[in-house]
Protein backbone atom coordinates (compact mmCIF):
# COMPACT_ATOMS: atom_id res chain seq x y z
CA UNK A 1 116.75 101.02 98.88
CA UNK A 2 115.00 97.86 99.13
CA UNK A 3 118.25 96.22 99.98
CA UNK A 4 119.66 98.49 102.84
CA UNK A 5 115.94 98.57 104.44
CA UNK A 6 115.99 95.06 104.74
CA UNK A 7 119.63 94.81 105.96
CA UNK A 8 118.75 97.32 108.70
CA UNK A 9 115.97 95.70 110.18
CA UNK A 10 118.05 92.18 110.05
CA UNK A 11 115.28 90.38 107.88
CA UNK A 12 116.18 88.78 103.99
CA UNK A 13 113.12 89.75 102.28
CA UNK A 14 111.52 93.66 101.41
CA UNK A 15 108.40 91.87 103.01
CA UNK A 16 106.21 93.07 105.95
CA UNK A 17 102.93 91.17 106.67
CA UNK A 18 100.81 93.95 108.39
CA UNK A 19 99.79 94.59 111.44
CA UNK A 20 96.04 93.38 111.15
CA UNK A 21 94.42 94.12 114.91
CA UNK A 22 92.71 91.46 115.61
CA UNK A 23 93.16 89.18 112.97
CA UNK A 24 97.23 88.20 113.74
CA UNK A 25 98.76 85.66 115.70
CA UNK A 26 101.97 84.94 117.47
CA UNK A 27 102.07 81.94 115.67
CA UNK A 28 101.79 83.70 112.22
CA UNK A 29 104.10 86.20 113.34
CA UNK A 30 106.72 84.16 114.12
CA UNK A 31 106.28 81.89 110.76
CA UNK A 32 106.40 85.22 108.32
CA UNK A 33 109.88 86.53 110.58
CA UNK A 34 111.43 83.30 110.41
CA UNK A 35 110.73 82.95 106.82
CA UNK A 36 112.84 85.82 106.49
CA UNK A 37 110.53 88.71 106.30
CA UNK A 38 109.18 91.22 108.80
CA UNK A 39 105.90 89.83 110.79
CA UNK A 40 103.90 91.95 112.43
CA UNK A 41 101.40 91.88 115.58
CA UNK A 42 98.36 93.76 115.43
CA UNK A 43 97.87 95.29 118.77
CA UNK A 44 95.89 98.02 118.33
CA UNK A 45 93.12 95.94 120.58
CA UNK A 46 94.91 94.17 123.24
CA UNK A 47 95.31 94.67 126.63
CA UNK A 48 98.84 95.87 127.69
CA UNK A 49 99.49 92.59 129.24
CA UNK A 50 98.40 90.90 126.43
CA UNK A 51 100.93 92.62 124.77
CA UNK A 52 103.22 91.58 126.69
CA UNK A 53 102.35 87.94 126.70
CA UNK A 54 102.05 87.26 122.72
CA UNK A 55 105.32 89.27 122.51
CA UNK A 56 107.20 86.73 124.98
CA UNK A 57 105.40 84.29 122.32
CA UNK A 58 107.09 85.38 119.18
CA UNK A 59 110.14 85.08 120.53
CA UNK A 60 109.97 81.77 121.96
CA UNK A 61 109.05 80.88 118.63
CA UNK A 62 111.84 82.04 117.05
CA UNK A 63 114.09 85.27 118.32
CA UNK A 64 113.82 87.30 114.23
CA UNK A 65 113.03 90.66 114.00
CA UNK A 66 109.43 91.59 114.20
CA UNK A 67 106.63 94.08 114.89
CA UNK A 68 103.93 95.49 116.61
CA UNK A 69 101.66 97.78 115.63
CA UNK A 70 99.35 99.90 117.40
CA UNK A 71 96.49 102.38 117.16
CA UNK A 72 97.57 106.77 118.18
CA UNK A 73 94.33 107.18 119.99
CA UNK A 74 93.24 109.49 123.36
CA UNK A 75 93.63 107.62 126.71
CA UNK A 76 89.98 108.89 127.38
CA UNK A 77 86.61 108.77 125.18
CA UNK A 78 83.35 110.58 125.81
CA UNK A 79 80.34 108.71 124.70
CA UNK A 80 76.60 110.32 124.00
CA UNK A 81 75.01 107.34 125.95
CA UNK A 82 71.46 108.51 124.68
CA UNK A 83 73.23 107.63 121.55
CA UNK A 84 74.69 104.73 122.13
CA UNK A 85 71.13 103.53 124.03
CA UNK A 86 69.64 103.89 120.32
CA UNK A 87 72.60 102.02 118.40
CA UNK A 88 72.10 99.16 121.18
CA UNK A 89 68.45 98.51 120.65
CA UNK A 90 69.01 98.59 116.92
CA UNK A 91 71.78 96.37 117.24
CA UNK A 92 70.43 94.34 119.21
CA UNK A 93 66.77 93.63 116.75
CA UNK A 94 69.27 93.38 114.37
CA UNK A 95 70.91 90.22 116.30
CA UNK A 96 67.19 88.57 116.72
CA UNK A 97 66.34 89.31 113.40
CA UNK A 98 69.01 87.05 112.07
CA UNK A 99 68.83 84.65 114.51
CA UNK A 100 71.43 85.22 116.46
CA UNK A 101 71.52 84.62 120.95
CA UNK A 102 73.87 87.60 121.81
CA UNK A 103 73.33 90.89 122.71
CA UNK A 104 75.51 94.33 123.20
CA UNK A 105 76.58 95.90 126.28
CA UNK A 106 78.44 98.81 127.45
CA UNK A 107 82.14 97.72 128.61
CA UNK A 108 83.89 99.34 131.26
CA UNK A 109 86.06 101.14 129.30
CA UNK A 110 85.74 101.50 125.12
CA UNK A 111 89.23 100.54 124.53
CA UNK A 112 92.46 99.84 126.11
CA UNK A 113 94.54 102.95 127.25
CA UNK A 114 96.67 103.90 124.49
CA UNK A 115 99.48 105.33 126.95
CA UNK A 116 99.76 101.77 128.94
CA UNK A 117 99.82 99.63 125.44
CA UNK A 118 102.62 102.05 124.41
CA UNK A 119 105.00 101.29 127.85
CA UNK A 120 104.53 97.09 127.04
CA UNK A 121 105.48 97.79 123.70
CA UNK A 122 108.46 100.11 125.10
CA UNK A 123 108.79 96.78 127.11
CA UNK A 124 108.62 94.43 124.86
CA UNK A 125 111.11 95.93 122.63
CA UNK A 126 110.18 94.53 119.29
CA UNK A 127 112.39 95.38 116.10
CA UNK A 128 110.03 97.87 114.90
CA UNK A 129 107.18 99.74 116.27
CA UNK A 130 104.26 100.78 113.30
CA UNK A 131 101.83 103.16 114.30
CA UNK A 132 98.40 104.22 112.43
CA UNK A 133 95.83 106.82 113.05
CA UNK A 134 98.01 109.55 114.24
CA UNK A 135 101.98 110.29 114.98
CA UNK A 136 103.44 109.74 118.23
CA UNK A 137 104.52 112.63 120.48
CA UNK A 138 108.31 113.77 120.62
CA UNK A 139 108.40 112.25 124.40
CA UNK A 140 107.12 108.98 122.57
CA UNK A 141 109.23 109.10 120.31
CA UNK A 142 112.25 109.76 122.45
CA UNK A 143 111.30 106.60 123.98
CA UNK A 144 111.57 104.61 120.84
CA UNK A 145 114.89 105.56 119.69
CA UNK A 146 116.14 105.68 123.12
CA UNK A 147 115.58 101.20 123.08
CA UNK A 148 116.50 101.65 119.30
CA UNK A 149 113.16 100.33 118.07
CA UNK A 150 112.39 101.12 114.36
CA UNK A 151 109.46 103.24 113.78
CA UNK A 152 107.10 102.95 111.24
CA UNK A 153 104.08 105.78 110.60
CA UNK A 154 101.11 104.97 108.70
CA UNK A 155 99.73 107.58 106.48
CA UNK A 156 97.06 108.19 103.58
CA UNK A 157 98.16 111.43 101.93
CA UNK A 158 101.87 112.92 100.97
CA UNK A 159 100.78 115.88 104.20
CA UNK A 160 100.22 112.71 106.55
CA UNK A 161 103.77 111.29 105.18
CA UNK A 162 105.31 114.90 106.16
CA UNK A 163 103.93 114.72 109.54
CA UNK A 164 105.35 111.10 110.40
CA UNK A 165 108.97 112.33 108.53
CA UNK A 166 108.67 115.72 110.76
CA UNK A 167 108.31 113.53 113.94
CA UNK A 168 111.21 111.07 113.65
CA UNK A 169 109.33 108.30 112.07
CA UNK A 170 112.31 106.01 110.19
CA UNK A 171 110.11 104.70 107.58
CA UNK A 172 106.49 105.75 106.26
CA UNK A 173 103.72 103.21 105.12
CA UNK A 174 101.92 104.58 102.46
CA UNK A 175 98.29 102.71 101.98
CA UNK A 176 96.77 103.01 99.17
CA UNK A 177 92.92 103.32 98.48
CA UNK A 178 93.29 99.94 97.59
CA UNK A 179 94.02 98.67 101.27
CA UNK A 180 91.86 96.33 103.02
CA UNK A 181 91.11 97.13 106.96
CA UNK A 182 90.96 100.59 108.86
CA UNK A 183 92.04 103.38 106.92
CA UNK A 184 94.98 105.53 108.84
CA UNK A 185 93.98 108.56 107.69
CA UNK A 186 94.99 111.47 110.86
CA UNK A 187 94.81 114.82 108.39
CA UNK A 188 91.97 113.95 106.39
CA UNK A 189 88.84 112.65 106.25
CA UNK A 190 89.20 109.21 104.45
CA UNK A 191 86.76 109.76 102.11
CA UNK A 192 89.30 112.84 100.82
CA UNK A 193 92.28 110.27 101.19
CA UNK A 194 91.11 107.73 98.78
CA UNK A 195 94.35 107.51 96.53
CA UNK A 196 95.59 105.07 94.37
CA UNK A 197 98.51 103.03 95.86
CA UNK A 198 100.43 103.49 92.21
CA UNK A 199 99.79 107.43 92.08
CA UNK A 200 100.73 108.35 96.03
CA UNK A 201 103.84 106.16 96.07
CA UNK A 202 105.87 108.29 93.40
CA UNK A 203 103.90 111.60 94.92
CA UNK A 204 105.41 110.77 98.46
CA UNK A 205 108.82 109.52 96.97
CA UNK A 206 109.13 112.85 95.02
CA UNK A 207 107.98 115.15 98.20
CA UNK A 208 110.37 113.77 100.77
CA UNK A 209 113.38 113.97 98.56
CA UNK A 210 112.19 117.05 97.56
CA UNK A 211 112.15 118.17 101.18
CA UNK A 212 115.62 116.68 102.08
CA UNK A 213 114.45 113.68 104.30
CA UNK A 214 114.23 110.88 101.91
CA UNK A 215 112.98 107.79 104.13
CA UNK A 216 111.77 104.32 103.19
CA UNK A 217 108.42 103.98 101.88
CA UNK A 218 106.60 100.83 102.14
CA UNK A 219 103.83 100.37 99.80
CA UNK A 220 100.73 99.27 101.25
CA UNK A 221 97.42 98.02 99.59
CA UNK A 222 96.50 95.40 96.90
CA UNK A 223 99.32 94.02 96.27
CA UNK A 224 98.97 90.21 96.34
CA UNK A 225 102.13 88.61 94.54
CA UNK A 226 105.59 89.14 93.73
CA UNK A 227 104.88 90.54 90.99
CA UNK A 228 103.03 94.05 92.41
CA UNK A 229 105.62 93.62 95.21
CA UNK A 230 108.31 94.74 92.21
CA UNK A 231 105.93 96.99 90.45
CA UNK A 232 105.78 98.87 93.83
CA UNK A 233 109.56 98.75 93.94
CA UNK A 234 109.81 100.24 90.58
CA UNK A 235 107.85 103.45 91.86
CA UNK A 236 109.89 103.79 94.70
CA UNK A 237 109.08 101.82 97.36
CA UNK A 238 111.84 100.23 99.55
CA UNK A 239 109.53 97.19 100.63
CA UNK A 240 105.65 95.92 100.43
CA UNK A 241 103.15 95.65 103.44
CA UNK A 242 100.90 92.65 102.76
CA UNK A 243 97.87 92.36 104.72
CA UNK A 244 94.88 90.58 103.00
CA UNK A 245 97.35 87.69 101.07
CA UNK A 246 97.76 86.35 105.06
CA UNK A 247 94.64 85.84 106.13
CA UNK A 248 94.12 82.80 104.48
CA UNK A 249 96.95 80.98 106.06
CA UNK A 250 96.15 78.17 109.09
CA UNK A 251 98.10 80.63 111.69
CA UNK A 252 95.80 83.61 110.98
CA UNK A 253 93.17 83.58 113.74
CA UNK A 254 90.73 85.27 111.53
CA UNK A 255 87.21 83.42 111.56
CA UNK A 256 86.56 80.12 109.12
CA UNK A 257 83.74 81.79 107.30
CA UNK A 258 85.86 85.00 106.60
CA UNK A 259 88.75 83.04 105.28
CA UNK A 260 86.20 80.82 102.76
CA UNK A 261 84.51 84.21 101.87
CA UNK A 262 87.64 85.90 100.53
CA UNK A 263 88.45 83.32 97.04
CA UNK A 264 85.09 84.06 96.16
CA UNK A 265 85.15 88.33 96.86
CA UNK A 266 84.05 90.36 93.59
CA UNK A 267 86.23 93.48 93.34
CA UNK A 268 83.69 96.07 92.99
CA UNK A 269 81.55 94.48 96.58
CA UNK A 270 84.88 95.57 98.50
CA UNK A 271 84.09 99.10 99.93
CA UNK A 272 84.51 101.42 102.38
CA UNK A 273 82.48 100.93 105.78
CA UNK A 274 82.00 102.64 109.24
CA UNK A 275 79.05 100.71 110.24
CA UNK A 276 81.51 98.39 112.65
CA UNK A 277 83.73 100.04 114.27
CA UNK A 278 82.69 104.10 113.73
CA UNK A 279 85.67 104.63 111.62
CA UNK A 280 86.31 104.26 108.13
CA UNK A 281 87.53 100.86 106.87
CA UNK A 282 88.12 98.31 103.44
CA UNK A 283 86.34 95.49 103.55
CA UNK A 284 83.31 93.03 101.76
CA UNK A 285 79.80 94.66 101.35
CA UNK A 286 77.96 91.76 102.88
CA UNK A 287 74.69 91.34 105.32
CA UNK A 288 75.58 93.46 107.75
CA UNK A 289 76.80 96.32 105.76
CA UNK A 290 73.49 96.08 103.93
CA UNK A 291 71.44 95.77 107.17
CA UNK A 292 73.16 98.37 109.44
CA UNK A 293 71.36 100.24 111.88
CA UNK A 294 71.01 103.78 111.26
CA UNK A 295 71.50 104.64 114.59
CA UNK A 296 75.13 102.50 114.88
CA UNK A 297 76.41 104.54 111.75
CA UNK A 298 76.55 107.73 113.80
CA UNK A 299 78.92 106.47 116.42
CA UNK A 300 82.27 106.80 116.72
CA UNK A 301 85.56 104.73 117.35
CA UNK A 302 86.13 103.14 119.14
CA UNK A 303 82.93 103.30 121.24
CA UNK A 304 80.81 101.60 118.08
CA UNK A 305 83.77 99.02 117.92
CA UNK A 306 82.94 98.31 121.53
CA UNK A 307 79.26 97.52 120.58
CA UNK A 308 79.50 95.73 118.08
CA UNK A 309 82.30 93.48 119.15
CA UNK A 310 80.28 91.02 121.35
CA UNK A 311 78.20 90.30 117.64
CA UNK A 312 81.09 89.43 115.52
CA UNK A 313 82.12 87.20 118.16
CA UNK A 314 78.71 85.13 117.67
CA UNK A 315 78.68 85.54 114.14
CA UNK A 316 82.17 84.19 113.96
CA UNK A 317 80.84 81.44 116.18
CA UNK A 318 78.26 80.44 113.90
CA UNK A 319 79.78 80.66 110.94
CA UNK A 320 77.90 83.70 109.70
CA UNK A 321 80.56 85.36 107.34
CA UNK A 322 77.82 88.00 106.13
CA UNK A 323 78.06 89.28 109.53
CA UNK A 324 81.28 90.23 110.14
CA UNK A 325 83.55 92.27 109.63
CA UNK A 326 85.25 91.15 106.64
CA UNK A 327 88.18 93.35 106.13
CA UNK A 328 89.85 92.69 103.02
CA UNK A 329 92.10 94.57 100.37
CA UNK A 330 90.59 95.24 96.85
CA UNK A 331 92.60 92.39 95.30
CA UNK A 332 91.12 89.72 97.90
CA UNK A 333 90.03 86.93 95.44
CA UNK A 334 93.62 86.16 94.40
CA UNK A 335 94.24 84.90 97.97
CA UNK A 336 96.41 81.77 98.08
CA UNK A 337 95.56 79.70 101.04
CA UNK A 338 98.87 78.19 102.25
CA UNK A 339 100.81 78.24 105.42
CA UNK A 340 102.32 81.33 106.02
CA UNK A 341 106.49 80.38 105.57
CA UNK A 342 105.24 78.73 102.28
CA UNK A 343 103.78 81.79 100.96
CA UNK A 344 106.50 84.37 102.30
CA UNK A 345 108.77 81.94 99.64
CA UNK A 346 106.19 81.93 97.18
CA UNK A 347 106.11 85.66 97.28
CA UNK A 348 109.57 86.17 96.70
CA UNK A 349 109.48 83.14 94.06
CA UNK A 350 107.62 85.57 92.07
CA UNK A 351 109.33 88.56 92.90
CA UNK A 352 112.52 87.22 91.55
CA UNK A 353 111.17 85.71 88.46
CA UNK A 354 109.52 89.04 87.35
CA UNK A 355 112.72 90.82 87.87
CA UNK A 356 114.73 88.34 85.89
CA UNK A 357 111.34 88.67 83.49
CA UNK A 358 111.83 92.64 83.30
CA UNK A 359 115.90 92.46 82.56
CA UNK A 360 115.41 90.35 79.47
């Protein structure tokens, strides 16, 4: 399986480095696809013209197959501004508490339309399209096939795998409890879709060929070397989604502090938190999470996102790590900071060894 995914997306390696909003680069895009496995731009934030823009990037970089990922989210939000008043003036003594000369404000829309980021990435035409928080419509969908894009759905649960199989989706990304970032739970709430990456991959691999639409499942969600890269393949999976393992490499634009944070992360401080963005996501119990306003838990994404964006952007700025959002997977400290072709070949290094390990 591993073999024939690979060979139809054009790339070497069952590798994907995920589609991190936020924290992903066209210059580590391009390095991870022209090492010979499948990069991935996190778009779930940008601007369709943005889109647009980085996309015409990764290619000039280097024409390989890669991705972009986006968010399944309304067009529209409502916001309970009496609400969001509160969260701002909590947010805000939080700021002067710690020092820091920045301040929240309400933006003139809470996030980019979903519907115009879809037509650039229609436009774009990238490889493969991955997709987390919901599934696509069938128009969408038609869409997709009809520029023969590759479409990846995100899901939590075995139900949430269904739903993505049931819509078209060619390939399903399980994550794991153990997955760093914003959960994609669409079914459930995420607290109900905590499960282990090494329990749901055989779950979902059993259901879909029990149902008569056997896909490829990627595994997604701790998994740090080659070696859980082939442990995931023994349960099934076709290839392995590695988020956290990149974020240490020079062409990941995630902040200084955050990268020198991550060697250092104890697993049992990595936990689930709402307090930045208003929906559930894995990362490092740090300052913030300690210190969050009671008033910003309450909110929603993406209009708490919004809020709180202006703050990580000072905190980054300083070099205040204990107030960001430091999104990480549960296996963070084994991070190996490199530049990002050296440790796609590193990866598969070790995949290769522990298979010639296991046929001995």
């Amino acid at each position: 399986m591993s073999a024939s995914f690979a060979s139809r997306l054009g790339i070497e390696h069952p590798l994907i480095q995920a589609p991190m909003a936020g924290s992903t680069s066209p210059a580590l895009v391009a390095a991870v696809s022209n090492a010979g496995a499948l990069g991935s731009l996190g778009a779930g934030y940008l601007e369709p013209q943005a889109i647009l823009d980085q996309a015409a990037e990764i290619r000039a970089l280097g024409d390989r197959p890669h991705a972009i990922g986006l968010f399944v989210l309304p067009d529209e939000f409502e916001a309970d501004m009496a609400a969001v008043t509160r969260a701002r003036e909590q947010l805000d003594a939080l700021m002067i508490r710690e020092g820091l000369d920045v301040r929240t404000s309400v933006p003139a829309r809470w996030a980019p339309r979903f519907s115009d980021q879809f037509a650039a990435l229609c436009e774009a035409r990238p490889a493969v399209a991955s997709f987390a928080f919901g599934v696509v419509g069938p128009a969408q969908m038609r869409e997709l096939r009809q520029r023969d894009i590759y479409v990846i759905g995100t899901a939590t649960t075995v139900a949430e795998a269904r739903a993505w199989v049931e819509a078209g989706a060619n390939a399903v990304s399980m994550q794991g409890a153990e997955a760093g970032g914003h959960r994609g739970s669409f079914l459930h709430d995420a607290e109900d879709a905590m499960i282990g990456l090494f329990a749901l991959l055989p779950l979902t691999v059993r259901a879909l060929a029990a149902s008569g639409r056997e896909v490829p499942v990627i595994a997604a969600g701790g998994i740090m070397d080659g070696r859980g890269m082939l442990a995931a393949e023994a349960l099934g999976a076709a290839a392995s989604q590695l988020g956290t393992a990149f974020l240490t490499c020079p062409e990941c634009p995630a902040a200084t502090a955050w990268k020198q944070d991550l060697p250092g992360v104890e697993e049992h401080r990595v936990t689930t938190i709402r307090g930045f963005s208003g929906r559930a996501a894995r990362g490092l119990r740090n300052r913030f999470v300690e210190a969050m306003p009671a008033a910003a838990q309450g909110l929603p994404y993406p209009i708490l996102n919004a809020l709180t964006a202006p703050l990580r952007r000072a905190a980054a700025a300083a070099g205040r790590g204990d107030l960001l959002s430091e999104w990480c997977g549960q296996a963070a400290a084994l991070v190996r900071p490199q530049p990002a072709a050296e440790l796609v070949a590193r990866l598969m290094h070790e995949y290769r060894l522990a298979r010639r390990s296991l046929a001995h």
